[in-house]
Protein backbone atom coordinates (compact mmCIF):
# COMPACT_ATOMS: atom_id res chain seq x y z
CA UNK A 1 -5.08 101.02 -70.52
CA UNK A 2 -6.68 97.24 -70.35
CA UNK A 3 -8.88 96.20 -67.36
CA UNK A 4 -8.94 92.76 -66.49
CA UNK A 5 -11.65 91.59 -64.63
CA UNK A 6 -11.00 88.35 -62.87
CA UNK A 7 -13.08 86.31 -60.17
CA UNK A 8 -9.78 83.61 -59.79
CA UNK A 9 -6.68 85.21 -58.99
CA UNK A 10 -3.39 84.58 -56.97
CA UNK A 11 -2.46 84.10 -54.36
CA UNK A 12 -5.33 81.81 -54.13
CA UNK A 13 -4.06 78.39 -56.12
CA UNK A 14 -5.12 76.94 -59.23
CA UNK A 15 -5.50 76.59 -62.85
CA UNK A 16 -7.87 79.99 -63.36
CA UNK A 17 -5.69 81.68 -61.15
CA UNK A 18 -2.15 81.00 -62.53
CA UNK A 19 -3.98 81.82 -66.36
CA UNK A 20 -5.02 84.92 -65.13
CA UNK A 21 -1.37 85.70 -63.02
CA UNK A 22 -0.04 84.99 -66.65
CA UNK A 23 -1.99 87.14 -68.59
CA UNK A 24 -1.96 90.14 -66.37
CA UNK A 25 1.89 89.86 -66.03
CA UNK A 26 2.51 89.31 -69.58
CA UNK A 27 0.16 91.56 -71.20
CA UNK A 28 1.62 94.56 -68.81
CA UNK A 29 4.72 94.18 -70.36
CA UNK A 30 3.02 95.74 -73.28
CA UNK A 31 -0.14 97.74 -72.19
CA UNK A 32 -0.84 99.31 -69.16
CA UNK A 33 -2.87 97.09 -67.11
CA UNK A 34 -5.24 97.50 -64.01
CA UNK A 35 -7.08 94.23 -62.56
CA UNK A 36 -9.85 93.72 -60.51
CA UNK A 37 -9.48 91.29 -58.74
CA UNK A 38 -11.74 89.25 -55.75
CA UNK A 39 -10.22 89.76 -51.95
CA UNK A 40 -8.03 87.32 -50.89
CA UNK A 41 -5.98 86.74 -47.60
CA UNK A 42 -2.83 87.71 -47.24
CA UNK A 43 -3.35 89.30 -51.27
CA UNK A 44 -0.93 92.62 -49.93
CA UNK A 45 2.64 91.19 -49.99
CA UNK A 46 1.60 89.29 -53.78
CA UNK A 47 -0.12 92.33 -54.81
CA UNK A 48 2.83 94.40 -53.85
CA UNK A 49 5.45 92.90 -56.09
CA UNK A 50 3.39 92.92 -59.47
CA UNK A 51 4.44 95.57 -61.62
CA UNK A 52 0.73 96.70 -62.30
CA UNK A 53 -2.51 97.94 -60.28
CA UNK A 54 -4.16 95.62 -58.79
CA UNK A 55 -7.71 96.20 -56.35
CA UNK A 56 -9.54 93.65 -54.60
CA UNK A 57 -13.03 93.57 -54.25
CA UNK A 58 -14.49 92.47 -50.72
CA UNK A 59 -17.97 91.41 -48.84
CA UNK A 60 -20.51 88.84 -49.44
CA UNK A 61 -20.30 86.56 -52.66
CA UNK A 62 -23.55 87.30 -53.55
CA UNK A 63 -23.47 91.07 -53.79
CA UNK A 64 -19.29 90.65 -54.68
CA UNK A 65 -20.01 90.77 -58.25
CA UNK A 66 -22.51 94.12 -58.10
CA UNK A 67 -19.49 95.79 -55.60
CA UNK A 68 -17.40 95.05 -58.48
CA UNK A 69 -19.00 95.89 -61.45
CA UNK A 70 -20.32 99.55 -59.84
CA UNK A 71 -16.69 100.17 -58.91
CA UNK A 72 -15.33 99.68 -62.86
CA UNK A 73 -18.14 101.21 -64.27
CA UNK A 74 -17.23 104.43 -61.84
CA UNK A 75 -13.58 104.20 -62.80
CA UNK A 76 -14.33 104.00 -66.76
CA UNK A 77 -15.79 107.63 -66.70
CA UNK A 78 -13.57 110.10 -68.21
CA UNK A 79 -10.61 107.19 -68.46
CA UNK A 80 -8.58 106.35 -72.09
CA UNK A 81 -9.88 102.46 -71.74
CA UNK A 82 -8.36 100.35 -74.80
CA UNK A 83 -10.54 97.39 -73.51
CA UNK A 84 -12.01 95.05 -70.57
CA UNK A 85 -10.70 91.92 -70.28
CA UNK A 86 -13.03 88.98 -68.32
CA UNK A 87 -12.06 85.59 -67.04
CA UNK A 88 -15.49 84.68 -66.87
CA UNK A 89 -19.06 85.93 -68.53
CA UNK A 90 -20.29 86.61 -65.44
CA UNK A 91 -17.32 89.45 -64.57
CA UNK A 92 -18.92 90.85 -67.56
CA UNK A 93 -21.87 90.77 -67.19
CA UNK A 94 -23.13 93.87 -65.11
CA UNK A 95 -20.53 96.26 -66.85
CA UNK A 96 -21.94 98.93 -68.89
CA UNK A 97 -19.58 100.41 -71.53
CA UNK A 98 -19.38 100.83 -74.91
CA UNK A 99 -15.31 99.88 -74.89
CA UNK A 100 -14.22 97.08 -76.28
CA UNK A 101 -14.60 93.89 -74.39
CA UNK A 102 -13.01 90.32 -74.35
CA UNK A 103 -13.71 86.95 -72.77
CA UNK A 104 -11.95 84.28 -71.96
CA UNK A 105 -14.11 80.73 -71.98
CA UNK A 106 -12.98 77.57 -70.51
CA UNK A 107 -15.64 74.75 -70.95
CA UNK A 108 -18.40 73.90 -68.35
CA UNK A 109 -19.05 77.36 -67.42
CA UNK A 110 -21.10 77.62 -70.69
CA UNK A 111 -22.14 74.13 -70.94
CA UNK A 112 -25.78 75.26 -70.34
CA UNK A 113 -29.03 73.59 -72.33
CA UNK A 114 -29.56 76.09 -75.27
CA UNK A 115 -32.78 77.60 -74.69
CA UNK A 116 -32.16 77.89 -70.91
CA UNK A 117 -32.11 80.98 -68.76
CA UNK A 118 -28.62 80.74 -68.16
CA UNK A 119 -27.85 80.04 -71.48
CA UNK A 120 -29.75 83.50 -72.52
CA UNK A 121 -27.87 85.35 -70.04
CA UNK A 122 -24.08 83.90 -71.57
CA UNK A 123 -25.48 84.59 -75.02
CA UNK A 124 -26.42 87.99 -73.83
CA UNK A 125 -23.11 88.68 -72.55
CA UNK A 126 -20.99 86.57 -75.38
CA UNK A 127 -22.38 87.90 -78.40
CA UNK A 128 -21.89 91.43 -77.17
CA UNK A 129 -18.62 91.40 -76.90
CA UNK A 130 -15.17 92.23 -79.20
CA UNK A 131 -13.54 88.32 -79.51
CA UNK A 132 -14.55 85.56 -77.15
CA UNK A 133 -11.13 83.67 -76.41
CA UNK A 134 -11.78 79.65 -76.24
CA UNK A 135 -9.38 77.64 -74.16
CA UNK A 136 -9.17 74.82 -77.33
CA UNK A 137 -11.25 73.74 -80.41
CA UNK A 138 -13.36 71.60 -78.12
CA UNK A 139 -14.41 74.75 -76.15
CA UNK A 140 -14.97 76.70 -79.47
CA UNK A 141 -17.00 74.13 -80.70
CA UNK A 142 -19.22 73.76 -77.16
CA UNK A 143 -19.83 77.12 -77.92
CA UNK A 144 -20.96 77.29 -81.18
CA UNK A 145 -23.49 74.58 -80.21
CA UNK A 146 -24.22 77.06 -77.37
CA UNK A 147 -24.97 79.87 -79.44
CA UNK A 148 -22.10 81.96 -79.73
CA UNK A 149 -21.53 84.01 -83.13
CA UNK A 150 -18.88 81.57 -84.48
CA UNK A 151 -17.16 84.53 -86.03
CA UNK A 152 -16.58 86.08 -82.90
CA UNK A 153 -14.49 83.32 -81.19
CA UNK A 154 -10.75 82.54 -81.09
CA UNK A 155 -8.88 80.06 -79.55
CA UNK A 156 -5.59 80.65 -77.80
CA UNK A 157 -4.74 77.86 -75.50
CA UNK A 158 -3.49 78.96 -71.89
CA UNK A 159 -0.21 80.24 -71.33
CA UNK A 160 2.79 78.27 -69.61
CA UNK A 161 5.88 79.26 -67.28
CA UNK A 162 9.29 77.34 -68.26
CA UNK A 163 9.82 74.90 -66.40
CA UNK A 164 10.99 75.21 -63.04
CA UNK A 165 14.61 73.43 -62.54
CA UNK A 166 14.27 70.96 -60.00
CA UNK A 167 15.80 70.54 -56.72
CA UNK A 168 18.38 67.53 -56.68
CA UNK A 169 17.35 66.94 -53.15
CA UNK A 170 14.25 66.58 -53.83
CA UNK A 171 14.63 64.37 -56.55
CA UNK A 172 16.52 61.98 -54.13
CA UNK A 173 13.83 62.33 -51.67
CA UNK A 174 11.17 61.26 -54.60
CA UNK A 175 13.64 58.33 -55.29
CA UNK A 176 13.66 57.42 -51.87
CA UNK A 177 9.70 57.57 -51.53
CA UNK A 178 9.27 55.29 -54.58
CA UNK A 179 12.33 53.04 -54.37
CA UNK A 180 11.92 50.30 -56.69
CA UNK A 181 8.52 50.96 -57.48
CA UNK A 182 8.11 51.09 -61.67
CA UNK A 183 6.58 51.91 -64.19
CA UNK A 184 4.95 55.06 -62.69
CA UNK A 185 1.86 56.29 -63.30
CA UNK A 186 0.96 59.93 -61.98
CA UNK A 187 -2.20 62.43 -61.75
CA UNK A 188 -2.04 65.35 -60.11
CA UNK A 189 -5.63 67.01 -60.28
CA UNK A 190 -8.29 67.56 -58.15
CA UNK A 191 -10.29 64.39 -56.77
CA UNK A 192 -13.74 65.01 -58.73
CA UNK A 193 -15.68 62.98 -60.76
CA UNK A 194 -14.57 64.51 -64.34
CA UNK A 195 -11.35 63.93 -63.57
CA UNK A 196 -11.66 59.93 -63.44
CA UNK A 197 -9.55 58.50 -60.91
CA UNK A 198 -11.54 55.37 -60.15
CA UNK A 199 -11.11 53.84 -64.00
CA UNK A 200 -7.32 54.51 -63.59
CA UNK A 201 -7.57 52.41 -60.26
CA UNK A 202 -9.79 49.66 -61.76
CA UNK A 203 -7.16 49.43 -65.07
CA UNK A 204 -4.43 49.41 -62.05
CA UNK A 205 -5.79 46.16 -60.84
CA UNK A 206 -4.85 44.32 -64.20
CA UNK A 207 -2.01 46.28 -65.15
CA UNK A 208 -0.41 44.42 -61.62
CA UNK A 209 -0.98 40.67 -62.89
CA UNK A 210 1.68 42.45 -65.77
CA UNK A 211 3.53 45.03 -63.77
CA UNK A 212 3.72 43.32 -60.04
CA UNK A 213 6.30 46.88 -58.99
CA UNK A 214 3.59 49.23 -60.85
CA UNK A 215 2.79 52.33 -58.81
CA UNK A 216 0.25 55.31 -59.16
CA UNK A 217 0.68 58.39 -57.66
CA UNK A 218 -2.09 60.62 -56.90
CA UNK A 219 -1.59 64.26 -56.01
CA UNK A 220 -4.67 66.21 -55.20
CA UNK A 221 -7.43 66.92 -53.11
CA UNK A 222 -11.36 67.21 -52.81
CA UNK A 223 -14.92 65.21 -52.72
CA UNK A 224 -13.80 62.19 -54.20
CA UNK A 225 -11.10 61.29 -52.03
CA UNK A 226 -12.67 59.04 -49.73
CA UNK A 227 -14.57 57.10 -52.74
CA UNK A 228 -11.16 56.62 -54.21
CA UNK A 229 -9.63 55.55 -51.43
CA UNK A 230 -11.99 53.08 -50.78
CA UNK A 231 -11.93 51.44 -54.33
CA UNK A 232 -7.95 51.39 -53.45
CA UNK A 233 -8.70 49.25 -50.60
CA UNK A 234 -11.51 47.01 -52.15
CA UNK A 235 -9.19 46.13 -55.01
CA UNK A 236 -6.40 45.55 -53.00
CA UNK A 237 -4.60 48.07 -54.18
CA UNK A 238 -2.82 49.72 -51.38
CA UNK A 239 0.51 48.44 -52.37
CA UNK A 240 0.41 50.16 -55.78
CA UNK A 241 -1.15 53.55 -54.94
CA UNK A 242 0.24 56.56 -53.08
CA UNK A 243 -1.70 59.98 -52.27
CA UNK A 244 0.23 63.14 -51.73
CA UNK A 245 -1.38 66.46 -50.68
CA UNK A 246 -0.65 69.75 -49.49
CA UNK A 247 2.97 69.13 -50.56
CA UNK A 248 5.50 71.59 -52.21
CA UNK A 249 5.55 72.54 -55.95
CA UNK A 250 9.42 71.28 -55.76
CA UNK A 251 8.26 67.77 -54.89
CA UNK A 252 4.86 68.07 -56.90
CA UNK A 253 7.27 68.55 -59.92
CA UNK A 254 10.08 65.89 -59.02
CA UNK A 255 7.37 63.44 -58.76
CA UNK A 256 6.25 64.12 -62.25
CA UNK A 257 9.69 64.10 -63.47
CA UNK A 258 10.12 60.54 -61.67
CA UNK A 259 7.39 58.88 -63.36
CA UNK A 260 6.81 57.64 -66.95
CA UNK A 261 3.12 58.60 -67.65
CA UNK A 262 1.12 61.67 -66.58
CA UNK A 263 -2.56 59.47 -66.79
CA UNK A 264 -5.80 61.67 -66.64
CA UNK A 265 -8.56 60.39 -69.27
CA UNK A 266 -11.39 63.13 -68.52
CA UNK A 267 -14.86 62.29 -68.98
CA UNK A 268 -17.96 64.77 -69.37
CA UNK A 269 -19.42 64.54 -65.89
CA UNK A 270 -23.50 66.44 -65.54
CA UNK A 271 -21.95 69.86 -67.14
CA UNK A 272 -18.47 69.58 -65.90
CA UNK A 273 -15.85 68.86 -68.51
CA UNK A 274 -12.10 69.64 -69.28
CA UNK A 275 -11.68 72.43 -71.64
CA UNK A 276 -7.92 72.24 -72.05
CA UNK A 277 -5.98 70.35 -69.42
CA UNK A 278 -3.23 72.20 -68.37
CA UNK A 279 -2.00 70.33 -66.68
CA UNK A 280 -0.63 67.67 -69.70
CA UNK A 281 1.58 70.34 -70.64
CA UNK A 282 3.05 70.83 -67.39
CA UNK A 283 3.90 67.38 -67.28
CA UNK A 284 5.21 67.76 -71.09
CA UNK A 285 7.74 70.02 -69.79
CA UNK A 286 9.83 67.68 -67.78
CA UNK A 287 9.24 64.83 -70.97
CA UNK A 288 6.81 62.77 -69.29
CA UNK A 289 3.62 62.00 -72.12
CA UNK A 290 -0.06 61.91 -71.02
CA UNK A 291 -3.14 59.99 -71.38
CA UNK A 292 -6.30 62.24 -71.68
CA UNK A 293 -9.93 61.50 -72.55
CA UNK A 294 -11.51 62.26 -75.61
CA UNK A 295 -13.93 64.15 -74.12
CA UNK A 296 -12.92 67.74 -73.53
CA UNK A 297 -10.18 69.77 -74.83
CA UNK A 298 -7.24 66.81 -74.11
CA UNK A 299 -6.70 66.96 -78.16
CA UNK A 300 -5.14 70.57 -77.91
CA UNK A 301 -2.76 69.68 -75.23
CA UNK A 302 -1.54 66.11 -76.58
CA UNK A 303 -0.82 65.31 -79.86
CA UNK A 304 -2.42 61.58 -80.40
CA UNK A 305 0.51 58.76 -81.03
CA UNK A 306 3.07 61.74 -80.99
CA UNK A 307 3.40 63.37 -77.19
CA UNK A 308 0.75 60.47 -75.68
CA UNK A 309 -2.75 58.74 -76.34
CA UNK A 310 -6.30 60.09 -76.52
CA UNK A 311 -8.47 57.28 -75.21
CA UNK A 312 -12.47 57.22 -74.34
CA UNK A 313 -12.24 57.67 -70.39
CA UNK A 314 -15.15 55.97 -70.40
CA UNK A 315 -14.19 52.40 -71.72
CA UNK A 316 -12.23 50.69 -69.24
CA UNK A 317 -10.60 48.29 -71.87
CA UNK A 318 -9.60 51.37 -73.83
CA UNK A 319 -7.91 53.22 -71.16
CA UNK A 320 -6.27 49.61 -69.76
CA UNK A 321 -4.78 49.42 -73.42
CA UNK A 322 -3.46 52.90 -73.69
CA UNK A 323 -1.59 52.49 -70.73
CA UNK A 324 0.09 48.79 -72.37
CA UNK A 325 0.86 50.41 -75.02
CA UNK A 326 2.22 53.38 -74.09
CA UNK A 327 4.75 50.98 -71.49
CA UNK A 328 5.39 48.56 -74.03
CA UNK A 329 8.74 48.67 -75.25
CA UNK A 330 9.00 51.84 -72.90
CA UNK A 331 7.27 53.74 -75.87
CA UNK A 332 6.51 56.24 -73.32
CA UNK A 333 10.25 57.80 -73.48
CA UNK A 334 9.22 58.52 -77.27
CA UNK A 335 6.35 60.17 -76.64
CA UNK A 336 8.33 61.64 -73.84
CA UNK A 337 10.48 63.32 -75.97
CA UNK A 338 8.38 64.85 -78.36
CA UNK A 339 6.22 65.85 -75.34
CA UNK A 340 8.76 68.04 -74.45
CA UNK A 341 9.59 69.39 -77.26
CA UNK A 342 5.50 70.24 -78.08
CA UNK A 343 5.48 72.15 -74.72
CA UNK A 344 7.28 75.07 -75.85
CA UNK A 345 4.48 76.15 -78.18
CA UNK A 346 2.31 77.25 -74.86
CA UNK A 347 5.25 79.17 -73.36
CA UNK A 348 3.65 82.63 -71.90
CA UNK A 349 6.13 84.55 -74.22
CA UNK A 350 4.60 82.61 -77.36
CA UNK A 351 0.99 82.52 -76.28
CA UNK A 352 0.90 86.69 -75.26
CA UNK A 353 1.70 87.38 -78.94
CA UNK A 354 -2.06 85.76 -79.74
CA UNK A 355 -3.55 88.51 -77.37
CA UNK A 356 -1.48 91.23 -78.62
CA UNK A 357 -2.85 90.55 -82.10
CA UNK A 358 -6.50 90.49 -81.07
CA UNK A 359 -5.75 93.57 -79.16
CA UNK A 360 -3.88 95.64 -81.63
């Protein structure tokens, strides 16, 4: 039996979570699996369908993670455990075994000043255990600087349901939204700093002298929302950019597969940064290319001048001529196509085999 120990799983939404959903349901197609996972809400009808164990772990945040660890260290006794899985150093952490153990790392959860007291503690926990499994080469390479026994880490990218086919009414509803609006430029993401939303907007402001029909569509939410919108009004920009939230996946995926560029160029924001960027592949899978930033792990998830561009998010004039060039002569249905193609690689059924040969 593996344990994985997980502080992000469904039904709560979002990147971690739907890695972790992966895993869990692909590895226990294999191994017998038991998670621990945090309480959620309305967790008993999701938990019910899985086709392993599954417990939750209630009460205050603070004390969540001691609940937690004194629970699996209880269960371990006298139990045939293969290994312990974590999504996180800190799940981790406070468990006391001599079985095997594996983390997963992402990016600015170890992005700590070496020397630090945090740092100590993820060394602590890092170099103690079995493999530590980066996200992408960029996150390998944050932690080596880090720290982290080199020797220790591998990198398996995250894992990726096929694509789901889309609804035709939908689609015609997405046509309808955007009439004759084109080219189309799309993010969906959170609305946070990293993520860079505002140099897209500023670029957007030029790109209409060229395009007057352009549009960008932003899907998300969060603490940058009103700062964007605001730019969007200063520029004048209200024409050219729409906001979507709390919609369907159905519609979150037809407007991807309506527009021509999935646009996120990630910068390195205090500690935050994008370790992979999921998020470009999910976009891959319908054939629409992406722009990511240099900064972070963009480079595993597009291939430069192949499936998209690689630009520094942080030069305006470098983003604004990624995007030309990616429209020009509609090069985007090139990259578009190999795009899709490229997505297959990160298919769950692919990826799992990288686990099972770490675990066997």
């Amino acid at each position: 039996m593996y344990l994985i120990v997980t502080r992000t799983f469904p039904p709560e939404l979002g990147g971690m979570q739907s890695l972790m959903w992966g895993l869990s349901r692909e590895l226990s197609k294999n191994f017998m699996i038991k998670v621990f996972a945090d309480y959620i809400e309305g967790h008993t009808d999701f938990d019910n369908q899985a086709s392993f164990s599954i417990e939750r772990v209630g009460g205050i945040k603070l004390l969540r993670k001691y609940r937690k660890a004194q629970l699996i260290n209880e269960f371990i006794k006298g139990k045939k455990i293969e290994g312990i899985i974590g999504d996180h150093w800190k799940s981790l952490e406070l468990i006391k075994s001599s079985k095997k153990k594996y983390c997963l790392i992402h990016s600015k959860e170890i992005n700590h000043p070496k020397g630090s007291s945090l740092n100590k503690r993820i060394l602590d926990v890092l170099n103690d255990v079995e493999k530590v499994i980066a996200n992408s080469q960029f996150t390998k390479n944050l932690a080596i600087q880090c720290g982290v026994n080199e020797n220790r880490i591998v990198v398996i990218n995250p894992g990726i349901d096929p694509a789901k086919k889309l609804d035709k009414k939908t689609l015609t509803k997405v046509e309808s939204l955007l009439k004759v609006k084109t080219p189309r430029l799309i993010t969906v993401s959170r609305f946070d700093k990293r993520k860079n939303h505002e140099k897209i907007i500023m670029a957007l402001r030029n790109l209409k002298q060229i395009y007057p029909d352009i549009v960008y569509i932003c899907v998300g939410y969060g603490e940058e929302e009103k700062n964007i919108k605001n730019l969007v009004k200063e520029l004048d920009l209200e024409g050219q950019v729409m906001f979507f939230k709390d919609i369907t996946n159905d519609l979150k995926n037809a407007l991807i597969a309506k527009s021509n560029i999935f646009v996120m160029p990630s910068i390195i924001h205090k500690t935050s940064v994008e370790g992979f960027g999921i998020a470009y592949v999910e976009a891959a899978q319908y054939g629409i290319p992406s722009i990511g930033g240099k900064d972070g792990g963009a480079a595993d998830a597009i291939e430069h001048e192949k499936t998209g561009l690689i630009c520094d998010g942080n030069n305006l004039d470098n983003l604004y001529s990624s995007i030309t060039t990616a429209l020009e002569n509609k090069k985007y249905l090139e990259f578009g196509k190999n795009a899709k193609e490229f997505a297959t690689k990160f298919q769950w059924s692919k990826i799992v085999e990288d686990y099972k040969e770490i675990l066997n």
